[in-house]
PDBML (XML) file of the C-alpha atoms, coordinates in Angstrom:
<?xml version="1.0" encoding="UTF-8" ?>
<PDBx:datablock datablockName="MODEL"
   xmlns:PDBx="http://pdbml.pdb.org/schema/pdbx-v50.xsd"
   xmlns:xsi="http://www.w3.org/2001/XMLSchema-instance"
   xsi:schemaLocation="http://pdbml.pdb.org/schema/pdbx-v50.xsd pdbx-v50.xsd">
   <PDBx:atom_siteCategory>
      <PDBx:atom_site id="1">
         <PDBx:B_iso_or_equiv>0.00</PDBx:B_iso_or_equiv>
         <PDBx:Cartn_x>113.886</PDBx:Cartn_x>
         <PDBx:Cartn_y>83.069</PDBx:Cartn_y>
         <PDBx:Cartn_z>99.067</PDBx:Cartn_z>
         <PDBx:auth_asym_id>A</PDBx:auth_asym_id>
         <PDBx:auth_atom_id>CA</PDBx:auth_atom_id>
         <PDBx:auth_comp_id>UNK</PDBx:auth_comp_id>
         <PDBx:auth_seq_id>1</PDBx:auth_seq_id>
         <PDBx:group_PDB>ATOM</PDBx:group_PDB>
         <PDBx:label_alt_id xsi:nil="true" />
         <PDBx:label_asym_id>A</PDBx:label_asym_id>
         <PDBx:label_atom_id>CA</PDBx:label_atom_id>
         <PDBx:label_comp_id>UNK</PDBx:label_comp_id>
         <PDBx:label_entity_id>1</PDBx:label_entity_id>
         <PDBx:label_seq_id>1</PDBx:label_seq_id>
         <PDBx:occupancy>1.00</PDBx:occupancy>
         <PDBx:pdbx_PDB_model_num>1</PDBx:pdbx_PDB_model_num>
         <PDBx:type_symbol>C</PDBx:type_symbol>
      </PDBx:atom_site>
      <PDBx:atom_site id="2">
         <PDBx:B_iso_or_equiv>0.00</PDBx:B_iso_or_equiv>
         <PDBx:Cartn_x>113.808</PDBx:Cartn_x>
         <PDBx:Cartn_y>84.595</PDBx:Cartn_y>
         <PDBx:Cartn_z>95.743</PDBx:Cartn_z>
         <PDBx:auth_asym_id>A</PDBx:auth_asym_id>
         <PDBx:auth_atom_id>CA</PDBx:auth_atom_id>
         <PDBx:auth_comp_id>UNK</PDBx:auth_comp_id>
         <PDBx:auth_seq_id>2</PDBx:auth_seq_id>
         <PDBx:group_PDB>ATOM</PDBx:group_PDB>
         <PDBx:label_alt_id xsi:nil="true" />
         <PDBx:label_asym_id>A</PDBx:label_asym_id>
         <PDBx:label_atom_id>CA</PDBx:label_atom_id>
         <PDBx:label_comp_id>UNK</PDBx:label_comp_id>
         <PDBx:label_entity_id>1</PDBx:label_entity_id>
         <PDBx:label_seq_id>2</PDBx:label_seq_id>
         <PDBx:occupancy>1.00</PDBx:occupancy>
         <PDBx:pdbx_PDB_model_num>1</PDBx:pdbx_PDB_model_num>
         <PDBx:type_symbol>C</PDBx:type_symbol>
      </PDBx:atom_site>
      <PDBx:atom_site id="3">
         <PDBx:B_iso_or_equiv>0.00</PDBx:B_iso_or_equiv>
         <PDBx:Cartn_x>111.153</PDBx:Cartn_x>
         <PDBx:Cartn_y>81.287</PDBx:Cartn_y>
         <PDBx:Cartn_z>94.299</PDBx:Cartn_z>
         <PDBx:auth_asym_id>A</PDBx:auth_asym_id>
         <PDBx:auth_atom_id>CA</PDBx:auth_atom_id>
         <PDBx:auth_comp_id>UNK</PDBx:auth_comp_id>
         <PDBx:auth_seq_id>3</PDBx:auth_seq_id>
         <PDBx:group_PDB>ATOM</PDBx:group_PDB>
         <PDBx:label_alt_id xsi:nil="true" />
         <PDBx:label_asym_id>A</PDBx:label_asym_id>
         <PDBx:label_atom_id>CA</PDBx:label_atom_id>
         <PDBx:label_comp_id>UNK</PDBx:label_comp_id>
         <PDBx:label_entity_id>1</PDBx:label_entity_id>
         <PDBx:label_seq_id>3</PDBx:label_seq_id>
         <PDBx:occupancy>1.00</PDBx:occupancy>
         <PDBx:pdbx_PDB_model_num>1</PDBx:pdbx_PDB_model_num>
         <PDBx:type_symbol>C</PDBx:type_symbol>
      </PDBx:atom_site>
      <PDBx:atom_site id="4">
         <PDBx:B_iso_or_equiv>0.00</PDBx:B_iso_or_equiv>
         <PDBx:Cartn_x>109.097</PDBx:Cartn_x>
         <PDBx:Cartn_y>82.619</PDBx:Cartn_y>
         <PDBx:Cartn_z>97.515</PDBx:Cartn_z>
         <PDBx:auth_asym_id>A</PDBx:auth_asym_id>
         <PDBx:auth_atom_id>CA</PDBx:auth_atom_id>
         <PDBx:auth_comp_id>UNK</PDBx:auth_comp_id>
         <PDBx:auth_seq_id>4</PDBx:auth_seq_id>
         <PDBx:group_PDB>ATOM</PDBx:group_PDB>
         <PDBx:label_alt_id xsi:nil="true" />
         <PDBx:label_asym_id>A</PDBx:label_asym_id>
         <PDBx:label_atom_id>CA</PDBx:label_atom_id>
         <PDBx:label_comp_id>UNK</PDBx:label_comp_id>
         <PDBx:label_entity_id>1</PDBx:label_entity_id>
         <PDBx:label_seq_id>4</PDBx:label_seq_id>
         <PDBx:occupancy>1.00</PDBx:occupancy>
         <PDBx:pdbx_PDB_model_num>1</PDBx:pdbx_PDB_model_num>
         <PDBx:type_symbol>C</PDBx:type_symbol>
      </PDBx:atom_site>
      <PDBx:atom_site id="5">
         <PDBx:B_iso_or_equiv>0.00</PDBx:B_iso_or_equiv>
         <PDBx:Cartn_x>108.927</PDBx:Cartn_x>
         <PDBx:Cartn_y>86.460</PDBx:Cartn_y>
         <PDBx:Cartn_z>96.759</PDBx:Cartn_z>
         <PDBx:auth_asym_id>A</PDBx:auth_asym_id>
         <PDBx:auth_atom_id>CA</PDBx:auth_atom_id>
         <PDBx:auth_comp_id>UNK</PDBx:auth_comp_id>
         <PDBx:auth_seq_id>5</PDBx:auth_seq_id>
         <PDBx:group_PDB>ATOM</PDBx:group_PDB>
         <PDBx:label_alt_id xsi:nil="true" />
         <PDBx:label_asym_id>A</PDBx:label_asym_id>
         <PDBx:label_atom_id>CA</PDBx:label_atom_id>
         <PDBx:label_comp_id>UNK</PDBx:label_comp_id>
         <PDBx:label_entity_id>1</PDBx:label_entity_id>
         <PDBx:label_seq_id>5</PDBx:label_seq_id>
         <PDBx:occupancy>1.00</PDBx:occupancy>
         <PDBx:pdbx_PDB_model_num>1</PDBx:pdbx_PDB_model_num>
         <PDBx:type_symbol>C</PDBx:type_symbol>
      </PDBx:atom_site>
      <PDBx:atom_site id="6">
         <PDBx:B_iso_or_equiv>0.00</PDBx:B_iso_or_equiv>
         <PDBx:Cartn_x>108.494</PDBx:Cartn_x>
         <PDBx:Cartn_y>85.062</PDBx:Cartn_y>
         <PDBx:Cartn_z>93.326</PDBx:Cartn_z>
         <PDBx:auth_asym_id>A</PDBx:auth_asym_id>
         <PDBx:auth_atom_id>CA</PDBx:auth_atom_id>
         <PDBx:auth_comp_id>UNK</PDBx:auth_comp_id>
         <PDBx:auth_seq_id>6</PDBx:auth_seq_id>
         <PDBx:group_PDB>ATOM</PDBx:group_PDB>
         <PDBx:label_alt_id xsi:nil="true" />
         <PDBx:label_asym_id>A</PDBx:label_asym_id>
         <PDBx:label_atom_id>CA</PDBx:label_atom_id>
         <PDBx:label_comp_id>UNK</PDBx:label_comp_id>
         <PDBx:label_entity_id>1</PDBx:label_entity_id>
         <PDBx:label_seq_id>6</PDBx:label_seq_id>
         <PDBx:occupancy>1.00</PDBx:occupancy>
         <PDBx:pdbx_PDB_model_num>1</PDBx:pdbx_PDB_model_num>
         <PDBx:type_symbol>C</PDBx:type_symbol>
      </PDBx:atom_site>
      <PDBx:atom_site id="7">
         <PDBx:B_iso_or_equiv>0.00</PDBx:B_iso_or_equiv>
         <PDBx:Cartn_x>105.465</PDBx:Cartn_x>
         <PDBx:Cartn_y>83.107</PDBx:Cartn_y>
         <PDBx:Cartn_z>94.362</PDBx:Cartn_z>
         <PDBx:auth_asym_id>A</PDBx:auth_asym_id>
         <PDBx:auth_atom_id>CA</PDBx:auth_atom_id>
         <PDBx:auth_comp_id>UNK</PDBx:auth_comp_id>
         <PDBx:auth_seq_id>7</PDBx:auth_seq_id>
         <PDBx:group_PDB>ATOM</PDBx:group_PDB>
         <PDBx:label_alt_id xsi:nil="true" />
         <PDBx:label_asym_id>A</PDBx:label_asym_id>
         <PDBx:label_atom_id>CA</PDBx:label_atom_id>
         <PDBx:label_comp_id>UNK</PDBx:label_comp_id>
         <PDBx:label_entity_id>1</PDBx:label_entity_id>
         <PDBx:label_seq_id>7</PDBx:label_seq_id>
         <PDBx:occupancy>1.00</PDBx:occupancy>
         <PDBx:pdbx_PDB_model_num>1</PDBx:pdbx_PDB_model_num>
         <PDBx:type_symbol>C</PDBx:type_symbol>
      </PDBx:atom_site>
      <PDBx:atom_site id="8">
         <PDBx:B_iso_or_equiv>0.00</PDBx:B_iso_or_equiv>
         <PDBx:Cartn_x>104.045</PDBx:Cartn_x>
         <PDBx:Cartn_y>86.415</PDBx:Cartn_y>
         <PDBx:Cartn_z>96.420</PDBx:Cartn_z>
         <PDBx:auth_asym_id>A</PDBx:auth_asym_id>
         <PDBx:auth_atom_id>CA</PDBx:auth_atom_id>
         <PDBx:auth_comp_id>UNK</PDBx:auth_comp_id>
         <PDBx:auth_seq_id>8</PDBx:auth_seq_id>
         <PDBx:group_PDB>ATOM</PDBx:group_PDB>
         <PDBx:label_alt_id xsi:nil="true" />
         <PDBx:label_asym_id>A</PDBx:label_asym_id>
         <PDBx:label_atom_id>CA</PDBx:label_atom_id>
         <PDBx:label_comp_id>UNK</PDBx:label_comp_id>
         <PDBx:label_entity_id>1</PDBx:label_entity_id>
         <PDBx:label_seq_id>8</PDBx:label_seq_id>
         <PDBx:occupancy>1.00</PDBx:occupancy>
         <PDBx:pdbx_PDB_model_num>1</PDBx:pdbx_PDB_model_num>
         <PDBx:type_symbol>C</PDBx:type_symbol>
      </PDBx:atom_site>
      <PDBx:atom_site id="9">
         <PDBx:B_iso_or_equiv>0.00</PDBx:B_iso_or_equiv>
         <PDBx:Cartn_x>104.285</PDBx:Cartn_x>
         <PDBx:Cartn_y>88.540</PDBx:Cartn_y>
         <PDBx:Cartn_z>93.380</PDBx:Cartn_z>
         <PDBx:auth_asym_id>A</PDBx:auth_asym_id>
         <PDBx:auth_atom_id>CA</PDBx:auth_atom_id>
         <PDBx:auth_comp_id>UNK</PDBx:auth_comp_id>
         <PDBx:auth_seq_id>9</PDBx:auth_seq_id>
         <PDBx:group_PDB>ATOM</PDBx:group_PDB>
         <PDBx:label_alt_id xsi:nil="true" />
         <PDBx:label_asym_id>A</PDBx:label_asym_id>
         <PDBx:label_atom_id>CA</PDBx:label_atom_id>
         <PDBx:label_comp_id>UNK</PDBx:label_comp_id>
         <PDBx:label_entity_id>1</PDBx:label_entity_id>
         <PDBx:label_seq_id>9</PDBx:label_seq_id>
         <PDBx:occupancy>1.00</PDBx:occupancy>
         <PDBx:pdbx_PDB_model_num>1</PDBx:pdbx_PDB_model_num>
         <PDBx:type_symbol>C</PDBx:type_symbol>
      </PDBx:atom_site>
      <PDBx:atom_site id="10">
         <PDBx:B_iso_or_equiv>0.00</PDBx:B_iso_or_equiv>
         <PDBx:Cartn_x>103.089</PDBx:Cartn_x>
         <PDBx:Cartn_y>86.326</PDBx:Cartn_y>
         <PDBx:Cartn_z>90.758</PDBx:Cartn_z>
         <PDBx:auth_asym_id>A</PDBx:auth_asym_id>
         <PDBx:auth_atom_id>CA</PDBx:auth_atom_id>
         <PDBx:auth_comp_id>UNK</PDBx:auth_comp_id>
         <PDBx:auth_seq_id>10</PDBx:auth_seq_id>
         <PDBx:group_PDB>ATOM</PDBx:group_PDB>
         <PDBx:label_alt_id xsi:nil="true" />
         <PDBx:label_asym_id>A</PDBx:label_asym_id>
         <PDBx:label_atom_id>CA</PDBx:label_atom_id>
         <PDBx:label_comp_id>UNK</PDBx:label_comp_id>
         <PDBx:label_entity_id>1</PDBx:label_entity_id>
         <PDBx:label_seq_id>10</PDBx:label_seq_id>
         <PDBx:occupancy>1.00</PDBx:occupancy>
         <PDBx:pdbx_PDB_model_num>1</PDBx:pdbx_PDB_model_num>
         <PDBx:type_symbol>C</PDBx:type_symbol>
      </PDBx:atom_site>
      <PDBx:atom_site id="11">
         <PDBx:B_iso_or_equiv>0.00</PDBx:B_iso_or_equiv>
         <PDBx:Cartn_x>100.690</PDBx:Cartn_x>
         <PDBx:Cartn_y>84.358</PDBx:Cartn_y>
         <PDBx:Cartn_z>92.497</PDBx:Cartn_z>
         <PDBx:auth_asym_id>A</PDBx:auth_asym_id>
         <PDBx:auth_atom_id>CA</PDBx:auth_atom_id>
         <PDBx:auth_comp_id>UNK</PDBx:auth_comp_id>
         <PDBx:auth_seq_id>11</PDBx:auth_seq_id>
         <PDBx:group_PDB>ATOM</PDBx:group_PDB>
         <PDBx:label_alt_id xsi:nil="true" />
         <PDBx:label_asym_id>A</PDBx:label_asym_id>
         <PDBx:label_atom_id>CA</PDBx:label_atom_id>
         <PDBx:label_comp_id>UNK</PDBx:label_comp_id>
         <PDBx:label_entity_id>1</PDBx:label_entity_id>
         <PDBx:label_seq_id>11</PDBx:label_seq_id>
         <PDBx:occupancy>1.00</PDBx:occupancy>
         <PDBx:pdbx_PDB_model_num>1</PDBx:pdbx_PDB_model_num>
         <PDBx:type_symbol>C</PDBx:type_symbol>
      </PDBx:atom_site>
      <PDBx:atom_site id="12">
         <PDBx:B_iso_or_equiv>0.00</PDBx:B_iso_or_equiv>
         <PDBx:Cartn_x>99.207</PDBx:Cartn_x>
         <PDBx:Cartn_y>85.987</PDBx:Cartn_y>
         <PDBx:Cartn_z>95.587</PDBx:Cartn_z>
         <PDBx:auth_asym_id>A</PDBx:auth_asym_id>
         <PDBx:auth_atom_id>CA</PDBx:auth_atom_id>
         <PDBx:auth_comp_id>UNK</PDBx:auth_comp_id>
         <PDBx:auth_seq_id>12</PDBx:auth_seq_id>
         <PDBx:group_PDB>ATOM</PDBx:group_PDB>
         <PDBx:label_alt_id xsi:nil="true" />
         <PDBx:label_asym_id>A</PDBx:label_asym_id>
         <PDBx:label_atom_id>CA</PDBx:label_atom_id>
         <PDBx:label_comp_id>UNK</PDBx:label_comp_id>
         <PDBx:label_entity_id>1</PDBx:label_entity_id>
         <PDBx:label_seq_id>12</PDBx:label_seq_id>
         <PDBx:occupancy>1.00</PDBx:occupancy>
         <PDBx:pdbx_PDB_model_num>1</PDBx:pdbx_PDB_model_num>
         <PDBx:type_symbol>C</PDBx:type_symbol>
      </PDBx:atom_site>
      <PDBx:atom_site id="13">
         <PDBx:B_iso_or_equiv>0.00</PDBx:B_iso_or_equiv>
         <PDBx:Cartn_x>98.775</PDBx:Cartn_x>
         <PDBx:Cartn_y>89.575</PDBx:Cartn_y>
         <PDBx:Cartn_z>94.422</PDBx:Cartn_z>
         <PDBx:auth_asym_id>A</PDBx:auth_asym_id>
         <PDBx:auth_atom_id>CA</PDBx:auth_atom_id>
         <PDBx:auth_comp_id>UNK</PDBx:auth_comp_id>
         <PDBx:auth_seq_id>13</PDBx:auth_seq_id>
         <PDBx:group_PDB>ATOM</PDBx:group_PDB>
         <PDBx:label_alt_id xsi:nil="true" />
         <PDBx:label_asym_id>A</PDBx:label_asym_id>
         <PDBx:label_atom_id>CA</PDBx:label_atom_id>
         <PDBx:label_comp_id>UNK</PDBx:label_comp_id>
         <PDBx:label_entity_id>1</PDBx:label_entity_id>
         <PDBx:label_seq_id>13</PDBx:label_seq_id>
         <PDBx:occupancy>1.00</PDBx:occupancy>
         <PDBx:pdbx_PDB_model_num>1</PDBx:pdbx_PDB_model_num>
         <PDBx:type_symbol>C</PDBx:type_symbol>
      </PDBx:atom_site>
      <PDBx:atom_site id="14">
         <PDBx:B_iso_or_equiv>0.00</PDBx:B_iso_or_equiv>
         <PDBx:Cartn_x>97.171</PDBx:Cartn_x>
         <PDBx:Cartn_y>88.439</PDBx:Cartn_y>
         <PDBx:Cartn_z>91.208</PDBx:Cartn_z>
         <PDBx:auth_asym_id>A</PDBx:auth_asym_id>
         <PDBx:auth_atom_id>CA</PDBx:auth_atom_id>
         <PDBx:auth_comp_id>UNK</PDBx:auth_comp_id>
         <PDBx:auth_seq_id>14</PDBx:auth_seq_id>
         <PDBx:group_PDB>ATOM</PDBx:group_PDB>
         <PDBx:label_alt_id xsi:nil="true" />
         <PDBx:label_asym_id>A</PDBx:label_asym_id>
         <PDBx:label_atom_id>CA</PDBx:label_atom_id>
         <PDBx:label_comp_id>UNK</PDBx:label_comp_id>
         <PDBx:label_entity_id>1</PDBx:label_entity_id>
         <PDBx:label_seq_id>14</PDBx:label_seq_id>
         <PDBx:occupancy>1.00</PDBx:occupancy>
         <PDBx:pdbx_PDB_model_num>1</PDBx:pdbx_PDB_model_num>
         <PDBx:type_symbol>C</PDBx:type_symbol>
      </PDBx:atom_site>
      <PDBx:atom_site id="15">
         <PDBx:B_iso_or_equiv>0.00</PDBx:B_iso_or_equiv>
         <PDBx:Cartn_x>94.506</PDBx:Cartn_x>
         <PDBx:Cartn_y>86.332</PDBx:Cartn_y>
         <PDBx:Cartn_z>92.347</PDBx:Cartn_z>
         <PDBx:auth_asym_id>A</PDBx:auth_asym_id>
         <PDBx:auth_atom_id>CA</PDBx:auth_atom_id>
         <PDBx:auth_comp_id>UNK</PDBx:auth_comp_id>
         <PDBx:auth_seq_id>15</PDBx:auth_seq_id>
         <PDBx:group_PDB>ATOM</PDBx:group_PDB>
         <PDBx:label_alt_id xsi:nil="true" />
         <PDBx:label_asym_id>A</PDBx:label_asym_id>
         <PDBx:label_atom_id>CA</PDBx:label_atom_id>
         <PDBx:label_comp_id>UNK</PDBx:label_comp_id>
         <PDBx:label_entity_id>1</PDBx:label_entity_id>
         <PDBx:label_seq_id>15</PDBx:label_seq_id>
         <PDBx:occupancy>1.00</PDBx:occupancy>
         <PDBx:pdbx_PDB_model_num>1</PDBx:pdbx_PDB_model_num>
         <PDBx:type_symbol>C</PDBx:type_symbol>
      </PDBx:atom_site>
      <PDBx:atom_site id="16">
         <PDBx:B_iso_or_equiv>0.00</PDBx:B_iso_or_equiv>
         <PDBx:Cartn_x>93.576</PDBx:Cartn_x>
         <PDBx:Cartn_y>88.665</PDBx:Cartn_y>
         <PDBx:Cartn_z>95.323</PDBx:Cartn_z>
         <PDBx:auth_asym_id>A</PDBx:auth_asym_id>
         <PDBx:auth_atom_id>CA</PDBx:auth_atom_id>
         <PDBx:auth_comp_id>UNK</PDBx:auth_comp_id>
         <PDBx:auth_seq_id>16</PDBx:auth_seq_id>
         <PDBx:group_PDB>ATOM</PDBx:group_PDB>
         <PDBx:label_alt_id xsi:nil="true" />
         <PDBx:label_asym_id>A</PDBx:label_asym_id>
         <PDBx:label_atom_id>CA</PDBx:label_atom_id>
         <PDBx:label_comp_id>UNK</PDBx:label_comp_id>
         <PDBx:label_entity_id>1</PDBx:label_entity_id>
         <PDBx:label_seq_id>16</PDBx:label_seq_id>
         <PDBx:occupancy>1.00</PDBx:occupancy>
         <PDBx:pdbx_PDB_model_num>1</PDBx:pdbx_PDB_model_num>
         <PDBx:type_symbol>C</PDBx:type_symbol>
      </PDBx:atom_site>
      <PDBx:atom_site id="17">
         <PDBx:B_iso_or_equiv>0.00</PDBx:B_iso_or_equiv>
         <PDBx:Cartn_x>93.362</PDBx:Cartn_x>
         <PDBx:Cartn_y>91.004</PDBx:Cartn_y>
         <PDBx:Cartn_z>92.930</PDBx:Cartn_z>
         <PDBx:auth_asym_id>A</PDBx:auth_asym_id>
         <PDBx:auth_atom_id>CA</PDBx:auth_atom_id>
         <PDBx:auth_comp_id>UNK</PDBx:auth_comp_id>
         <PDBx:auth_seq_id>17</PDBx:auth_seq_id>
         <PDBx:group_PDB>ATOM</PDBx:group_PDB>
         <PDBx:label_alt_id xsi:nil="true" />
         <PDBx:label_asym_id>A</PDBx:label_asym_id>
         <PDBx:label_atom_id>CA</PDBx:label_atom_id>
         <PDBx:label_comp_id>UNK</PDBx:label_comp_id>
         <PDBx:label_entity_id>1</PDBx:label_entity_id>
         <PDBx:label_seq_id>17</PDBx:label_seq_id>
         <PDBx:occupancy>1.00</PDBx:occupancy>
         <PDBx:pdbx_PDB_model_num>1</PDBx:pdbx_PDB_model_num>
         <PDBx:type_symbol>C</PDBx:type_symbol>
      </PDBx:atom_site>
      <PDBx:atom_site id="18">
         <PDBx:B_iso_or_equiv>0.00</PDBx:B_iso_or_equiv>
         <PDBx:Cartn_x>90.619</PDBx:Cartn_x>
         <PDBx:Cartn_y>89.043</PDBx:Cartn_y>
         <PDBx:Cartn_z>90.995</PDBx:Cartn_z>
         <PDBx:auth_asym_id>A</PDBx:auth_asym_id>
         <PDBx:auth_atom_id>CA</PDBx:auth_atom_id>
         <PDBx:auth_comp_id>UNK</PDBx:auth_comp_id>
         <PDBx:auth_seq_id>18</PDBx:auth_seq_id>
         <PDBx:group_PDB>ATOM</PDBx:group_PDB>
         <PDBx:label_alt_id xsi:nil="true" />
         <PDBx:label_asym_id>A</PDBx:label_asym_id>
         <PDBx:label_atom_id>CA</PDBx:label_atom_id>
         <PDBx:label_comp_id>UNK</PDBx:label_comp_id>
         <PDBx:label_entity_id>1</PDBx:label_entity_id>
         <PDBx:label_seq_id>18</PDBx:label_seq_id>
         <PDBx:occupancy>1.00</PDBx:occupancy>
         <PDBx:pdbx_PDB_model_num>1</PDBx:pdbx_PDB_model_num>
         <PDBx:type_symbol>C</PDBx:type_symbol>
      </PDBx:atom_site>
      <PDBx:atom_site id="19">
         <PDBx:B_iso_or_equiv>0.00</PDBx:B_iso_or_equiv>
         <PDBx:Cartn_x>88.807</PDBx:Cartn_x>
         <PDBx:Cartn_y>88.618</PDBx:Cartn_y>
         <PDBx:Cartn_z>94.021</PDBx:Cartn_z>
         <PDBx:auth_asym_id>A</PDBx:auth_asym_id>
         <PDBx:auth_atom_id>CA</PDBx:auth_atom_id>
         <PDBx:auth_comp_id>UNK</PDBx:auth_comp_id>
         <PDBx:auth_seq_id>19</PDBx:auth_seq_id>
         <PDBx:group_PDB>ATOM</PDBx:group_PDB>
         <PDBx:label_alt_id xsi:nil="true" />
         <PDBx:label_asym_id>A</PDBx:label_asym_id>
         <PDBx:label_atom_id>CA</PDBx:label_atom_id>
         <PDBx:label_comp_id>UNK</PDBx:label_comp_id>
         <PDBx:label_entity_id>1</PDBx:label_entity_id>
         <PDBx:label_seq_id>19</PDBx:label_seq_id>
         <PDBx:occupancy>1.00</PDBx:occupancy>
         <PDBx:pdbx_PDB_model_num>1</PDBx:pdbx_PDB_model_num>
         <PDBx:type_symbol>C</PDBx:type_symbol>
      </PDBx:atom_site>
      <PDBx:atom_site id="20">
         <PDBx:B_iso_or_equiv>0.00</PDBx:B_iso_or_equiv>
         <PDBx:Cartn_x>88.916</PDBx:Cartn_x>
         <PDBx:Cartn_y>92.216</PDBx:Cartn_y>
         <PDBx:Cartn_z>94.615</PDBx:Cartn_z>
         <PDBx:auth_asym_id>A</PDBx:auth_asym_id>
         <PDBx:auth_atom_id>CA</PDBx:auth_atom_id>
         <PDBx:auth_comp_id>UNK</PDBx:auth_comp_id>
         <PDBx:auth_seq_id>20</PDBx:auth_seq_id>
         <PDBx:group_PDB>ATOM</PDBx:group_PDB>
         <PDBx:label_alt_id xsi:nil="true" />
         <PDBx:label_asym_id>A</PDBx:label_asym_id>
         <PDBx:label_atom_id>CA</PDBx:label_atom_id>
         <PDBx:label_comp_id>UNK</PDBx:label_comp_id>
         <PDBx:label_entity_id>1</PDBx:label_entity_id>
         <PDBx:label_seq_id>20</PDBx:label_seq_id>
         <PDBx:occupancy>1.00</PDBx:occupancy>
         <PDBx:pdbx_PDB_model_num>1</PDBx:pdbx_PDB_model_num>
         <PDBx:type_symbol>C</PDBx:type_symbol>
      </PDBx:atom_site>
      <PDBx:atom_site id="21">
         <PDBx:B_iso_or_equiv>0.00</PDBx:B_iso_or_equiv>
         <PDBx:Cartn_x>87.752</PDBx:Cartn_x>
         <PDBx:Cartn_y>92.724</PDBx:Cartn_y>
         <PDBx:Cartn_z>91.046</PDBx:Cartn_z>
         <PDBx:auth_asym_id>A</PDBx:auth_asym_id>
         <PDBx:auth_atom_id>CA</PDBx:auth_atom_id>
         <PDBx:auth_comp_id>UNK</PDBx:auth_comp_id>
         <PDBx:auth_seq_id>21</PDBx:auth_seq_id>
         <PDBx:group_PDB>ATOM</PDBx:group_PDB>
         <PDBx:label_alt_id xsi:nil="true" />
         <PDBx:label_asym_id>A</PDBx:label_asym_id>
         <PDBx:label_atom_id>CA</PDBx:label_atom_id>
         <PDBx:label_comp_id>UNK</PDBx:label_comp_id>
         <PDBx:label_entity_id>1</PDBx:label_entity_id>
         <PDBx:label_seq_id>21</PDBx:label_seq_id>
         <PDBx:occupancy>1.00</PDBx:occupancy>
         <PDBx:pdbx_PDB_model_num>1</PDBx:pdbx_PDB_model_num>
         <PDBx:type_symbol>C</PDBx:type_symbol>
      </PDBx:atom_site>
      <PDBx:atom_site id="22">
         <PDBx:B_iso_or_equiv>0.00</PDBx:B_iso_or_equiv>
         <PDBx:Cartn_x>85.121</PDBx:Cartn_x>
         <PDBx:Cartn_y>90.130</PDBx:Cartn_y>
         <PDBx:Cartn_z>90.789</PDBx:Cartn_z>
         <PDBx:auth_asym_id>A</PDBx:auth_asym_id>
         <PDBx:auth_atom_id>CA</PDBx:auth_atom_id>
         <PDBx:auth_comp_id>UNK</PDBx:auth_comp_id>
         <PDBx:auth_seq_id>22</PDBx:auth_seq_id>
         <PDBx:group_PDB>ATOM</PDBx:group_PDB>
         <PDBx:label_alt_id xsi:nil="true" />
         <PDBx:label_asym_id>A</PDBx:label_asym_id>
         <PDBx:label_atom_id>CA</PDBx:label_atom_id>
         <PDBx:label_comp_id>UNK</PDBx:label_comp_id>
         <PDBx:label_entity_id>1</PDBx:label_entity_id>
         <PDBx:label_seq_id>22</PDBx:label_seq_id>
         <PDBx:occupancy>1.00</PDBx:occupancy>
         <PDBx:pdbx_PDB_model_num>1</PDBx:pdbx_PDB_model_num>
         <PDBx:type_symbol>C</PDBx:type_symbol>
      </PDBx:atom_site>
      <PDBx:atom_site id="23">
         <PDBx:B_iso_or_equiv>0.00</PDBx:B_iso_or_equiv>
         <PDBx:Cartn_x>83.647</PDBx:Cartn_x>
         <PDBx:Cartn_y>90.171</PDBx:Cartn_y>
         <PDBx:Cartn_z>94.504</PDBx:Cartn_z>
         <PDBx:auth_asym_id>A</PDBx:auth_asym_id>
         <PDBx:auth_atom_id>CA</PDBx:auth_atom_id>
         <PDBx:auth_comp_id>UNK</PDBx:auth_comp_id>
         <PDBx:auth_seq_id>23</PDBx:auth_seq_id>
         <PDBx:group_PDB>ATOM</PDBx:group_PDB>
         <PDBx:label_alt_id xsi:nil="true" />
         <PDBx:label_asym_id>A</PDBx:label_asym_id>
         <PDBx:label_atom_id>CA</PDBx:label_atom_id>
         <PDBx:label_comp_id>UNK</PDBx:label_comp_id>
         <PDBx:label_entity_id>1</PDBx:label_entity_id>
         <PDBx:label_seq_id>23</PDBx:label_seq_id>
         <PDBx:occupancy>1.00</PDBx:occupancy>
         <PDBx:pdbx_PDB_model_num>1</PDBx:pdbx_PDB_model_num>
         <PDBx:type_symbol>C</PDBx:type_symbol>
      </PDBx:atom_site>
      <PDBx:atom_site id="24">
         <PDBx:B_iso_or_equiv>0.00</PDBx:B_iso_or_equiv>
         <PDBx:Cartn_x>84.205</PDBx:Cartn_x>
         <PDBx:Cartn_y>93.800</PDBx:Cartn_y>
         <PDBx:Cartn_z>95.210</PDBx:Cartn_z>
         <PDBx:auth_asym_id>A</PDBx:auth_asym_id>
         <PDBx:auth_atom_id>CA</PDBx:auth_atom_id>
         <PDBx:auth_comp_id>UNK</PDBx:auth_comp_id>
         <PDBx:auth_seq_id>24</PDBx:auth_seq_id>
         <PDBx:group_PDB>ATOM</PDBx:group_PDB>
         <PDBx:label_alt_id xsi:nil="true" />
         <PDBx:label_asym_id>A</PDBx:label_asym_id>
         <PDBx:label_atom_id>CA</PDBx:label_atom_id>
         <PDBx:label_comp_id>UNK</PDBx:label_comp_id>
         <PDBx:label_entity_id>1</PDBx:label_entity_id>
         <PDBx:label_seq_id>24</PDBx:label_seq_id>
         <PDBx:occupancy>1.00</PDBx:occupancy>
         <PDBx:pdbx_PDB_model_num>1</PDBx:pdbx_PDB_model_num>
         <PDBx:type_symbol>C</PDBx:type_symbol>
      </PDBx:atom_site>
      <PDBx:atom_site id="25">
         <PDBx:B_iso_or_equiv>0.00</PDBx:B_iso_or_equiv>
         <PDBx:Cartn_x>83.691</PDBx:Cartn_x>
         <PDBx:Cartn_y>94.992</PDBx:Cartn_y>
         <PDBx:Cartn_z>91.731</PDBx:Cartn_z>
         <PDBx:auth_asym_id>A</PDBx:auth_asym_id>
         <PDBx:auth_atom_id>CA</PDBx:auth_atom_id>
         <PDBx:auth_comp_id>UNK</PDBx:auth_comp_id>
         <PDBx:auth_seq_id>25</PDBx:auth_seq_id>
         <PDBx:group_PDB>ATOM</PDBx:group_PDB>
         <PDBx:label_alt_id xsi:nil="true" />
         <PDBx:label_asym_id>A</PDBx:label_asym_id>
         <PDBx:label_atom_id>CA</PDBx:label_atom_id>
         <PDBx:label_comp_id>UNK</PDBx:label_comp_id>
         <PDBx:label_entity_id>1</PDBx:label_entity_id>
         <PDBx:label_seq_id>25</PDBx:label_seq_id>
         <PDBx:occupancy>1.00</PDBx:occupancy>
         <PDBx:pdbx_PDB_model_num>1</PDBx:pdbx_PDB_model_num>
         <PDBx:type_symbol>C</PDBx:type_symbol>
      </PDBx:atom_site>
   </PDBx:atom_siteCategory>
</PDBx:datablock>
C-alpha cells in the first residue's frame, strides 16, 4: 500500500503535471 501511494505521489502527479504545463501551458 504504502509502494502504491508512493507511486501516486511521485509518479502520477508529476507527470500530469508536465502535461498540464507543456499542453495547457
Amino acid at each position: 500500500a504504502t509502494s502504491m501511494a508512493l507511486y501516486l505521489f511521485l509518479v502520477v502527479w508529476p507527470v500530469s503535471d508536465c502535461v498540464r504545463y507543456f499542453w495547457a501551458g
